[in-house]
N, C-alpha and C. Protein backbone atom coordinates (compact mmCIF):
# COMPACT_ATOMS: atom_id res chain seq x y z
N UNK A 1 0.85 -1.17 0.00
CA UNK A 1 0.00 0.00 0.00
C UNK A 1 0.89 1.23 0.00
N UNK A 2 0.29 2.18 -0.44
CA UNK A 2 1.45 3.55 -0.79
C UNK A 2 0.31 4.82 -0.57
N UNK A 3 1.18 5.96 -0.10
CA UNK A 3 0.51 7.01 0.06
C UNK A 3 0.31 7.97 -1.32
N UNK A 4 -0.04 8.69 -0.92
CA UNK A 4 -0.01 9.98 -2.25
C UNK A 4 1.31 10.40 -2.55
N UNK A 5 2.36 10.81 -1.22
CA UNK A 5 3.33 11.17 -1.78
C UNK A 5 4.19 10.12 -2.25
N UNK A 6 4.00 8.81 -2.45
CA UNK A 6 4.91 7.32 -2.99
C UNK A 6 5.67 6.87 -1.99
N UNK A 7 5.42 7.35 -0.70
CA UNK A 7 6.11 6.57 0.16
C UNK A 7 5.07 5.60 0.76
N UNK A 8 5.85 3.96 0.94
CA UNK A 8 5.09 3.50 1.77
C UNK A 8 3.83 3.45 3.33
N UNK A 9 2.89 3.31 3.03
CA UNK A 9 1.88 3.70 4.41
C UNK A 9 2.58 2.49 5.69
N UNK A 10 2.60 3.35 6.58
CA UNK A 10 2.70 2.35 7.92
C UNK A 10 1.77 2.91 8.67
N UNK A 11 1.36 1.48 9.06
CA UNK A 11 -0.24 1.38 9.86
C UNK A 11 0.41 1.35 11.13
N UNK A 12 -0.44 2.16 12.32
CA UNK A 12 0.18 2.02 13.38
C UNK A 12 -1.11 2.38 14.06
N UNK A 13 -1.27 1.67 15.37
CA UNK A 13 -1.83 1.79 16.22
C UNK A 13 -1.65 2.70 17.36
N UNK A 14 -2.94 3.87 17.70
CA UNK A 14 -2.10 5.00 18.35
C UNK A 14 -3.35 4.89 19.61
N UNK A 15 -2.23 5.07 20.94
CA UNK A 15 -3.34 5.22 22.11
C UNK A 15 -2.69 6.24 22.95
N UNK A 16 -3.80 6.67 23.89
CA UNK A 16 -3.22 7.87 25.09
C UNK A 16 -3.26 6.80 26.27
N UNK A 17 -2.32 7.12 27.21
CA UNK A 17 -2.75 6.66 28.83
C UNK A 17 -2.32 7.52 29.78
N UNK A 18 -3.46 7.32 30.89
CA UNK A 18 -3.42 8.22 31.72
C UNK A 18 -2.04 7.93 33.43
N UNK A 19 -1.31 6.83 32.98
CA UNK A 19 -0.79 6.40 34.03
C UNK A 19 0.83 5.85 33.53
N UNK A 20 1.58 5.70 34.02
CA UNK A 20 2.77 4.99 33.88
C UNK A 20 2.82 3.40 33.59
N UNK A 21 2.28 3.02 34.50
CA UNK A 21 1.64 1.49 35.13
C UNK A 21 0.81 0.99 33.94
N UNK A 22 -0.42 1.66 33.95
CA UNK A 22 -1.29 1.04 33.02
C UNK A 22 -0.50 1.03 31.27
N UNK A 23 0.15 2.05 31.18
CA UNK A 23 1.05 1.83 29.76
C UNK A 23 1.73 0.45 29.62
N UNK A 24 2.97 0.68 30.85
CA UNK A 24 3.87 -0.56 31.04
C UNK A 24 3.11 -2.11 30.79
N UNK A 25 2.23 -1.81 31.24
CA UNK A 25 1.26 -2.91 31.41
C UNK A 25 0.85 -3.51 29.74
N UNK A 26 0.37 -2.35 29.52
CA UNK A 26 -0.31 -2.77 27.54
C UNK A 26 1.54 -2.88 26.72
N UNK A 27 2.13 -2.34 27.46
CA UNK A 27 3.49 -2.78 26.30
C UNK A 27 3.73 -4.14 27.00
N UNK A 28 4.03 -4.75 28.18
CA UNK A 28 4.57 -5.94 28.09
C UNK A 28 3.29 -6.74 27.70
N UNK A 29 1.82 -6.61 27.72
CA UNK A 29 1.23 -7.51 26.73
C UNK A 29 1.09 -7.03 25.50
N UNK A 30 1.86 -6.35 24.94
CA UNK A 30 1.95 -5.80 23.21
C UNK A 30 3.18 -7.29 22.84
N UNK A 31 3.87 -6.94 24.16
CA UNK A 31 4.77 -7.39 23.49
C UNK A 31 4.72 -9.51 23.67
N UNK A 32 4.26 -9.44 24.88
CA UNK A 32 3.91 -10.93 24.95
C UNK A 32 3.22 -11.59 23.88
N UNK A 33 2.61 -10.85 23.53
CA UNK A 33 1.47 -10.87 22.06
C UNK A 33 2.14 -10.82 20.80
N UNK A 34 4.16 -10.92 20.90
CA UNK A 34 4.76 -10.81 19.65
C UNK A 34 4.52 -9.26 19.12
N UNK A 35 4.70 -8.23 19.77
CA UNK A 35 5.23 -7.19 19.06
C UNK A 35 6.29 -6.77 19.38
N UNK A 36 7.02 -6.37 18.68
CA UNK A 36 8.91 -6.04 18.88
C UNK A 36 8.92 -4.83 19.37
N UNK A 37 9.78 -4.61 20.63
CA UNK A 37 9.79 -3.26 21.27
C UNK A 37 10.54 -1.72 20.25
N UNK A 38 11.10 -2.33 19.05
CA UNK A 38 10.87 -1.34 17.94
C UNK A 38 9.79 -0.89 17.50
N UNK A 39 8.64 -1.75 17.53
CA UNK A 39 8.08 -1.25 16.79
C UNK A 39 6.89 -0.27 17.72
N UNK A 40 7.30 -0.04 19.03
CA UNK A 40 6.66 1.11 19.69
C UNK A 40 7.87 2.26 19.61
N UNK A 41 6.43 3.24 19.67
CA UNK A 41 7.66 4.76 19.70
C UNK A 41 6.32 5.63 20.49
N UNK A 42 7.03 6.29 21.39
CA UNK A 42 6.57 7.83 22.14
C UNK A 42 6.82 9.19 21.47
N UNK A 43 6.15 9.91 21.39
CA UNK A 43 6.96 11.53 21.23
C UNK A 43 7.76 11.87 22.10
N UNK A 44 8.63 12.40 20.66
CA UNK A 44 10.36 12.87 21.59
C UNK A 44 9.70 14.29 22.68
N UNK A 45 10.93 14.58 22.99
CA UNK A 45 11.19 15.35 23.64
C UNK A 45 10.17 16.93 23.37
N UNK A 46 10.10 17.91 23.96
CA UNK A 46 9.01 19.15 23.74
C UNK A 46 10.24 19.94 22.84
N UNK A 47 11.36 19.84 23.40
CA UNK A 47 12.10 20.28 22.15
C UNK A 47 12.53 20.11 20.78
N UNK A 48 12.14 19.03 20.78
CA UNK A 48 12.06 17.82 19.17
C UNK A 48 10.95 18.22 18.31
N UNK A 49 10.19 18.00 19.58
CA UNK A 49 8.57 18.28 18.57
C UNK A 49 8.84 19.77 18.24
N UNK A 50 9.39 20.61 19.08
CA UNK A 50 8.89 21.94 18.88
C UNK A 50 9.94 22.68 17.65
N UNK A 51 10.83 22.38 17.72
CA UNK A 51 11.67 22.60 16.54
C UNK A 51 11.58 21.75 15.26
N UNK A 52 10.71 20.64 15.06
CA UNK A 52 10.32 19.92 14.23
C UNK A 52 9.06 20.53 13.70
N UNK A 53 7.95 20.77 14.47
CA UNK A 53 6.88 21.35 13.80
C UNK A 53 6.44 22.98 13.94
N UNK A 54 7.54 23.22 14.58
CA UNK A 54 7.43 24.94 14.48
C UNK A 54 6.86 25.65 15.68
N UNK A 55 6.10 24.22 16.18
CA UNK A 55 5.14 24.97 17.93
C UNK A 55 5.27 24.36 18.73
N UNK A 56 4.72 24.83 19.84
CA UNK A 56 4.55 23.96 20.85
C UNK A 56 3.17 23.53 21.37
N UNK A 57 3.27 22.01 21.02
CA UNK A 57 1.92 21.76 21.87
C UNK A 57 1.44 21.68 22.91
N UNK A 58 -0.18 21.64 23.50
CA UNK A 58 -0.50 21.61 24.34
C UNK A 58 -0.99 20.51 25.07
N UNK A 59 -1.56 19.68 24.15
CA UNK A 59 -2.31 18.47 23.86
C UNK A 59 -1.62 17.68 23.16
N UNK A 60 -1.70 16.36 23.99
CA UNK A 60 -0.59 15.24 23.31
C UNK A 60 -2.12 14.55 22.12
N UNK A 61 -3.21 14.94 22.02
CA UNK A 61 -4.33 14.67 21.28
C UNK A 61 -3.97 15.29 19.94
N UNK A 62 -3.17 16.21 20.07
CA UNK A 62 -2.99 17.46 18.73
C UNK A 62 -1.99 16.44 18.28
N UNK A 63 -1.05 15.90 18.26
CA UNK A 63 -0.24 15.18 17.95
C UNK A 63 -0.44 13.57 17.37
N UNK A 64 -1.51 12.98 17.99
CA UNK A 64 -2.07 11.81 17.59
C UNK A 64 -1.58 11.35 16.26
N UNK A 65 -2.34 11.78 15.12
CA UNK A 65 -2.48 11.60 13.72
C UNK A 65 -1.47 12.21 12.73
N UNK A 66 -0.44 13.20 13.38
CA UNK A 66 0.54 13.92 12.58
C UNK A 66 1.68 13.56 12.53
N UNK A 67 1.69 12.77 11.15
CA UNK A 67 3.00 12.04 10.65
C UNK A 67 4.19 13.05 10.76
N UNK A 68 4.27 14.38 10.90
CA UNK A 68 5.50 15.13 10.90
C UNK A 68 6.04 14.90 12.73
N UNK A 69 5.03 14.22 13.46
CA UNK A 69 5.75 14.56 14.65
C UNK A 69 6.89 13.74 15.17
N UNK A 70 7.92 14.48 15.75
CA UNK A 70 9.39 13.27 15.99
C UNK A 70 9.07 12.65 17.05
N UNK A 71 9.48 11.38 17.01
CA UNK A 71 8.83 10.37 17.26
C UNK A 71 10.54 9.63 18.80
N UNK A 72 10.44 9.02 19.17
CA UNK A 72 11.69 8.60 20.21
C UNK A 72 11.36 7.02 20.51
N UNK A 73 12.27 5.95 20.63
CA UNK A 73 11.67 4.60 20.43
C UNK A 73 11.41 4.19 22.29
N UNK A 74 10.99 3.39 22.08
CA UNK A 74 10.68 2.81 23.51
C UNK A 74 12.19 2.25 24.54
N UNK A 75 12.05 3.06 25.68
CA UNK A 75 13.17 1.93 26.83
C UNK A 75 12.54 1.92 27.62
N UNK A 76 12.81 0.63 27.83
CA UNK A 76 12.16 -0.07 28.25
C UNK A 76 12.80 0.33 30.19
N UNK A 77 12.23 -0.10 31.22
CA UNK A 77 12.49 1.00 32.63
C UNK A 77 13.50 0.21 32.61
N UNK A 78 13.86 -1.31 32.76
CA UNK A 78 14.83 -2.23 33.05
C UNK A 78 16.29 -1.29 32.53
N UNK A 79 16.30 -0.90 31.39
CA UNK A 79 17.13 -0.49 30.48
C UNK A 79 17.80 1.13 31.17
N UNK A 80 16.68 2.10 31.73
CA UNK A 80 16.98 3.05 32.57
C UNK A 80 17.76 2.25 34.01
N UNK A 81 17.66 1.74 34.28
CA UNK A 81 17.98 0.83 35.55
C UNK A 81 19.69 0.59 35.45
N UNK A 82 19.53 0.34 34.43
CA UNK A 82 20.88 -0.99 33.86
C UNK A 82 21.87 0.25 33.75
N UNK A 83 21.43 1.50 32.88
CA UNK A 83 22.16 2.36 32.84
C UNK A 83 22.58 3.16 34.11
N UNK A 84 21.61 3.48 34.74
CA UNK A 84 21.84 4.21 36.31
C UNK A 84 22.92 3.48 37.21
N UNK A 85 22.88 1.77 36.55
CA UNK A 85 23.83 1.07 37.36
C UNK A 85 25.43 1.21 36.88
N UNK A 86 25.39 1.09 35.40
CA UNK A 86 26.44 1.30 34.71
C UNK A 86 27.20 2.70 35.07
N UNK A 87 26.49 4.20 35.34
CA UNK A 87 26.93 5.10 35.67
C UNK A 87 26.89 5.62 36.99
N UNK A 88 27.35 4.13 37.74
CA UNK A 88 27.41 4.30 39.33
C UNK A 88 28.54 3.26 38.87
N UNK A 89 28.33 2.25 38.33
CA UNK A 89 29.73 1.29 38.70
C UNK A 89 31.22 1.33 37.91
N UNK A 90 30.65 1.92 36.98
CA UNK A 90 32.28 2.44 35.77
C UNK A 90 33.17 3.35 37.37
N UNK A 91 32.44 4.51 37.58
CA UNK A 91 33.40 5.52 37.75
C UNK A 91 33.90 5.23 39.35
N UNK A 92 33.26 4.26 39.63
CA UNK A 92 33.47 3.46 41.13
C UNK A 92 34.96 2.64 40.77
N UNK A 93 34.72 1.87 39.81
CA UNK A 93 35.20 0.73 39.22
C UNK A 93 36.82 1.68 38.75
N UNK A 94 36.66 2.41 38.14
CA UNK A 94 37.87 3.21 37.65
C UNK A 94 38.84 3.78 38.31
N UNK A 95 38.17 4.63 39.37
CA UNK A 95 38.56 5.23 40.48
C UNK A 95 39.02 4.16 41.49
N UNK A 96 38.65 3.39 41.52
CA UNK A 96 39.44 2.35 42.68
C UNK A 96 40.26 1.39 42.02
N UNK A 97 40.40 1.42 41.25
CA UNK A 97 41.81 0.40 40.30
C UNK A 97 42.46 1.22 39.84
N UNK A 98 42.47 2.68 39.00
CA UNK A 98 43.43 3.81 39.25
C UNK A 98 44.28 3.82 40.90
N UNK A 99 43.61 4.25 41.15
CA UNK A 99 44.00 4.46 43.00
C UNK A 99 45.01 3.18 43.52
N UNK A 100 44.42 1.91 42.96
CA UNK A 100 45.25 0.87 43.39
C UNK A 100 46.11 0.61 42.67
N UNK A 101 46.33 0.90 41.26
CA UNK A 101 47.51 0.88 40.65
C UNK A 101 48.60 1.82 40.73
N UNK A 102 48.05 2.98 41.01
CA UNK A 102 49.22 4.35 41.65
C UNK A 102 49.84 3.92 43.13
N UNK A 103 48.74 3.26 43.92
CA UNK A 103 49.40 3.04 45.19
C UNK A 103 50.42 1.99 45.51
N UNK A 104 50.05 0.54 44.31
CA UNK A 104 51.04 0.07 44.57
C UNK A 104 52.58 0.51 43.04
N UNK A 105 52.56 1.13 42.56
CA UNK A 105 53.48 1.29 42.07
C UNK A 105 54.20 2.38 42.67
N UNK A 106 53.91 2.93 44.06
CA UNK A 106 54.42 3.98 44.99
C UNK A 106 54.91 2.26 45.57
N UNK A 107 54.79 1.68 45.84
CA UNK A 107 55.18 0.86 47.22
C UNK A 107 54.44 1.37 48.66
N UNK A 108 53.53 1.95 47.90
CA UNK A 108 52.70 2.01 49.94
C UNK A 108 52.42 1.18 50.87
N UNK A 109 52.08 1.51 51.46
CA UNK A 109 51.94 0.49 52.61
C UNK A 109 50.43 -0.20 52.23
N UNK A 110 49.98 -1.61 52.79
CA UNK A 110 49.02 -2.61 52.25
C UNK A 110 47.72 -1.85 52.52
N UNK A 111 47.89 -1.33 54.05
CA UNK A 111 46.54 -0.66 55.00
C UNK A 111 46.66 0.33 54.05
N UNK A 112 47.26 0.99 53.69
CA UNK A 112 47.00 2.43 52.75
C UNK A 112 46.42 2.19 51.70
N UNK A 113 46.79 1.32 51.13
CA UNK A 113 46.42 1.34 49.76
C UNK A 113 44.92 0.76 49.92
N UNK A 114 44.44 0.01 50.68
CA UNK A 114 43.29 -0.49 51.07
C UNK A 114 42.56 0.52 51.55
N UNK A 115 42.74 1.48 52.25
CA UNK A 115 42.08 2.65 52.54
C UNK A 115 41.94 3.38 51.30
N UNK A 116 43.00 3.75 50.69
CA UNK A 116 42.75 4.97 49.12
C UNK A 116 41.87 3.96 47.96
N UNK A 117 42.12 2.73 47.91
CA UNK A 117 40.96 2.20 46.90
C UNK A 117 39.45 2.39 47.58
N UNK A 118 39.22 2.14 48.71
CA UNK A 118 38.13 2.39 49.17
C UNK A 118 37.48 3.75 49.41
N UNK A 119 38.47 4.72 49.46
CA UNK A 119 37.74 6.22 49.65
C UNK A 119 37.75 6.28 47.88
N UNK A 120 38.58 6.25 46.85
CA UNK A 120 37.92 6.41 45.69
C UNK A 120 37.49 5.74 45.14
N UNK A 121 36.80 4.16 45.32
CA UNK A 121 35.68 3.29 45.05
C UNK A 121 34.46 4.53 45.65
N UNK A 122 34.40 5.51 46.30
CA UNK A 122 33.08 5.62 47.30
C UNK A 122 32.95 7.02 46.68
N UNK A 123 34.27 7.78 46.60
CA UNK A 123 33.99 9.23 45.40
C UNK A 123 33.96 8.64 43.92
N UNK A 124 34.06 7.74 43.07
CA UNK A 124 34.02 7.04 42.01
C UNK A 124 32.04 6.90 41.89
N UNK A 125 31.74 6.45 42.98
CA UNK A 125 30.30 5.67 43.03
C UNK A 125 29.98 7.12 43.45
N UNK A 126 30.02 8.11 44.14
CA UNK A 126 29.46 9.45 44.89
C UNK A 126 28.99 9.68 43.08
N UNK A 127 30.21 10.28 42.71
CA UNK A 127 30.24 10.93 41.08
C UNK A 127 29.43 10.16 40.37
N UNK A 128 29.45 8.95 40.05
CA UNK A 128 28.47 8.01 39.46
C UNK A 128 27.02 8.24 39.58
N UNK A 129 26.58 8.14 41.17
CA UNK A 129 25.20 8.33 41.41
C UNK A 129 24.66 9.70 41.05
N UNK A 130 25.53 10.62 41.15
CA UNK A 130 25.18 11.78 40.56
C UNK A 130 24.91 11.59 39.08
N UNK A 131 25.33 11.06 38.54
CA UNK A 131 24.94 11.50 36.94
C UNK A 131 24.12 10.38 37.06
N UNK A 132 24.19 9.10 37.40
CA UNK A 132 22.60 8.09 37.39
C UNK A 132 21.01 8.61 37.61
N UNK A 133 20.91 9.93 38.39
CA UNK A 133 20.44 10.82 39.04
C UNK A 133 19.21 11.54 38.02
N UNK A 134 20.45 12.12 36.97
CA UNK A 134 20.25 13.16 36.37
C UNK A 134 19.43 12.17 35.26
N UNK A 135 19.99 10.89 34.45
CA UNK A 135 19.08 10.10 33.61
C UNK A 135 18.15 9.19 34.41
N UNK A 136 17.92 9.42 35.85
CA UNK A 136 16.60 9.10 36.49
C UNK A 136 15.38 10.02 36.21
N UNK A 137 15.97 11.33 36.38
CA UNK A 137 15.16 12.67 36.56
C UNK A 137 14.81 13.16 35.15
N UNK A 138 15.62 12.76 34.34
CA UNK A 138 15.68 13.37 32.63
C UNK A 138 14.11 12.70 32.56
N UNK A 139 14.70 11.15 32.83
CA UNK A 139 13.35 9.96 32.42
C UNK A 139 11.77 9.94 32.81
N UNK A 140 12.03 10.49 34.22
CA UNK A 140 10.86 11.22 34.44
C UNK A 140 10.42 12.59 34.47
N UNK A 141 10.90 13.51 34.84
CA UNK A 141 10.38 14.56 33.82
C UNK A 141 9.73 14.35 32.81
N UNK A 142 10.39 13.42 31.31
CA UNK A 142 9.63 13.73 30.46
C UNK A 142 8.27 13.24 30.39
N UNK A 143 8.16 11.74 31.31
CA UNK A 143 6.95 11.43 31.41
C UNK A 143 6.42 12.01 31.95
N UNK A 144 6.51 12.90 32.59
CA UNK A 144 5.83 13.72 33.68
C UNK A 144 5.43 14.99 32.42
N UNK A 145 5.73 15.80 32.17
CA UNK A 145 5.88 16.73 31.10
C UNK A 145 4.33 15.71 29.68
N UNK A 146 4.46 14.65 29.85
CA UNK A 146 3.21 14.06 28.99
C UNK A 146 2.17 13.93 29.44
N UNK A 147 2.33 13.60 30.84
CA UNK A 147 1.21 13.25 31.85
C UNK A 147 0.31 14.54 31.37
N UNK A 148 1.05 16.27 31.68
CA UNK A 148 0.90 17.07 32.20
C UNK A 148 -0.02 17.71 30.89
N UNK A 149 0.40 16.99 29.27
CA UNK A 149 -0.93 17.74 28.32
C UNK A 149 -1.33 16.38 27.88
N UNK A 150 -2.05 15.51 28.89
CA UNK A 150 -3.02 15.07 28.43
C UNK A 150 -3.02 13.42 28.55
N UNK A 151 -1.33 13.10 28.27
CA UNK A 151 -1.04 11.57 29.03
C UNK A 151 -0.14 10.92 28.22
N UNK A 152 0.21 9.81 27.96
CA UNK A 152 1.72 9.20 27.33
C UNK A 152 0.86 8.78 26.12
N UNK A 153 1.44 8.96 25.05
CA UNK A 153 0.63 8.91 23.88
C UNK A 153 1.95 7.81 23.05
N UNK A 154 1.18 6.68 22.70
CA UNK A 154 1.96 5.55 22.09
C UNK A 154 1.31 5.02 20.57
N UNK A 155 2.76 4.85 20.14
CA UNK A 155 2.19 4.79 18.30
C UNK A 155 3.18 3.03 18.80
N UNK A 156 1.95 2.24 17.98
CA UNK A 156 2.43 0.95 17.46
C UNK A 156 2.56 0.41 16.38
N UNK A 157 3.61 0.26 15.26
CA UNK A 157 3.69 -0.20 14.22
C UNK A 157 3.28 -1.54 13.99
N UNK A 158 2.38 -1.68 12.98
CA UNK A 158 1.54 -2.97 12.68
C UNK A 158 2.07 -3.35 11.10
N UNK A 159 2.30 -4.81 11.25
CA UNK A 159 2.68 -5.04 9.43
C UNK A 159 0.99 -5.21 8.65
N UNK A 160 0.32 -5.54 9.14
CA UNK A 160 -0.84 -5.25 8.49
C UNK A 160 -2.15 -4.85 9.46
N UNK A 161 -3.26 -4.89 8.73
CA UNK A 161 -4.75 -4.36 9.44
C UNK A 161 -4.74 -5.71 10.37
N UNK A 162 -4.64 -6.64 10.57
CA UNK A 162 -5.07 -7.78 11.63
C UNK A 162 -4.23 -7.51 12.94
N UNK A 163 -3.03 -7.39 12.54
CA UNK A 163 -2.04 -7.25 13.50
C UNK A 163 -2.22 -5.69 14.02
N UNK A 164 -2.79 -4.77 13.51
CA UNK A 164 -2.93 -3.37 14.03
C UNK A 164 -4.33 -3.71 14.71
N UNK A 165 -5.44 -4.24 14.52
CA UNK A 165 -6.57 -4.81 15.33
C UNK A 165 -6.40 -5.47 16.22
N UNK A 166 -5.04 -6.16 16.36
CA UNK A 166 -4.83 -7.00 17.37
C UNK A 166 -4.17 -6.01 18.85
N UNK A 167 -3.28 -4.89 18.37
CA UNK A 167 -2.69 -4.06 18.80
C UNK A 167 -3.71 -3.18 19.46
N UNK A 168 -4.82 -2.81 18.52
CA UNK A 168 -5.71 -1.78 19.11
C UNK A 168 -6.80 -2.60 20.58
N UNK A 169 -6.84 -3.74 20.34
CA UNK A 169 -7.45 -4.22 21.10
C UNK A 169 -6.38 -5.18 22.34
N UNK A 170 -5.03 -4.93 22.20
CA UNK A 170 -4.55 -5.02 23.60
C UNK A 170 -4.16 -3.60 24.39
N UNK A 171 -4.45 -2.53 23.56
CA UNK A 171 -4.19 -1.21 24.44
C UNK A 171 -5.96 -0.60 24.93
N UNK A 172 -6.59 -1.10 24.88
CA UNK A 172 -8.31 -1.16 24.71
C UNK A 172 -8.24 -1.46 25.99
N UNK A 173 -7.82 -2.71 26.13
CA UNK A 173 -7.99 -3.71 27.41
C UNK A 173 -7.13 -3.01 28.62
N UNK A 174 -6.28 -2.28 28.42
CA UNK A 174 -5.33 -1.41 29.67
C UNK A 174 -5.26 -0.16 29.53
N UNK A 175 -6.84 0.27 29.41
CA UNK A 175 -7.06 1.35 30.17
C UNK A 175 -6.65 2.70 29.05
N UNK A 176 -6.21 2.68 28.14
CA UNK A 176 -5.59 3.05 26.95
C UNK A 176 -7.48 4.10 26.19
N UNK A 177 -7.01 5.38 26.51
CA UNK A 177 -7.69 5.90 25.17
C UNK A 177 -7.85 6.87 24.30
N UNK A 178 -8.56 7.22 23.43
CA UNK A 178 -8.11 7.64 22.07
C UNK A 178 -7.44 6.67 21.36
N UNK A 179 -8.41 5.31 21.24
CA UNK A 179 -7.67 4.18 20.75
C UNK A 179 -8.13 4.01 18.98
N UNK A 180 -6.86 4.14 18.13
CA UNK A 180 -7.18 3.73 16.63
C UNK A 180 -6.38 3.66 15.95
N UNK A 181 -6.41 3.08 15.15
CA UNK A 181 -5.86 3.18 14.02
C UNK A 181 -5.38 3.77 12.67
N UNK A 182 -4.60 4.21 12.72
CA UNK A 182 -4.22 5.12 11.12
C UNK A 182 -3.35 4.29 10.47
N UNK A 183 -2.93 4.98 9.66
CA UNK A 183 -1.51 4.90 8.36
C UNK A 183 -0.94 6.71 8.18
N UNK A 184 0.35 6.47 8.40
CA UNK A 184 0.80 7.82 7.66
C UNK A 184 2.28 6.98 6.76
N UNK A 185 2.79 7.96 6.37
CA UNK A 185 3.67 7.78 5.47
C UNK A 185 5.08 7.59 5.85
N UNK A 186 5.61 6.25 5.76
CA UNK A 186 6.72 5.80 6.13
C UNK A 186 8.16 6.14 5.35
């Protein structure tokens, strides 16, 4: 199937929700149901959209059906998690094997060097949790910032009308609405 302008139509299934929970909920049965966590996407950022379509919206409803809007793929919370851990344990991890490789190539003493890996294992992880922090707070904000015109608004890519019926009717079931179906131009 093809649009007017000759680009391929992609059918996608589009819903609002009013909750965090109840979303999470319709994506892990989107996805139990065999849909690939590619093929969900959220609206980016208020600065994406807004330099993409010239305004700023108010209503994540105004956005629904408009193929120009930039679009951001799904991560999944596990994935925020994994990262918050990663940028607590690198600079932990760095900082205390630096520290222990300077100390023993000084010849320090055993208790010393056991003390300086452990105070910069703990400023390594201090510095870490700080920036884990900031992509905790980024992550919510923005959901928060969706909540705030109207609710988390999710586009699901369907390879055909059965599989987009199938889609519309597992975001139906969790609480999900402004539930339907379109095509815009892929």
């Amino acid at each position: 199937m093809s649009s007017d302008a000759g680009k391929p139509l992609v059918r996608e299934a589009v819903a609002v929700f009013d909750t965090v929970e109840t979303m999470q909920d319709a994506i892990d049965a989107l996805q139990s149901a065999g849909f690939d966590r590619a093929d969900l996407s959220f609206v980016a950022g208020e600065q994406a959209v807004e330099e993409k379509l010239g305004h700023v919206y108010t209503r994540v409803e105004e956005l629904e059906d408009d193929p120009k809007v930039p679009t951001t793929i799904y991560v999944p919370n596990e994935s925020i998690g994994e990262a918050e851990g990663a940028l607590i344990g690198t600079p932990m991890y760095l900082a205390a094997a630096t520290t222990a490789g300077v100390m023993v190539a000084a010849g320090g003493p055993i208790a010393l060097t056991i003390a300086a890996v452990i105070a910069a294992g703990g400023a390594g992880a201090a510095l870490g949790g700080i920036l884990a922090s900031f992509v905790g707070a980024h992550h919510a904000d923005y959901l928060q910032e969706q909540l705030d015109r109207g609710g988390l608004l999710l586009w699901v890519r369907a390879r055909d009308e059965a599989h987009g019926r199938k889609a519309v009717d597992i975001l139906k079931k969790h609480s999900a609405h402004d539930v339907h179906l379109h095509g815009r131009s892929g």
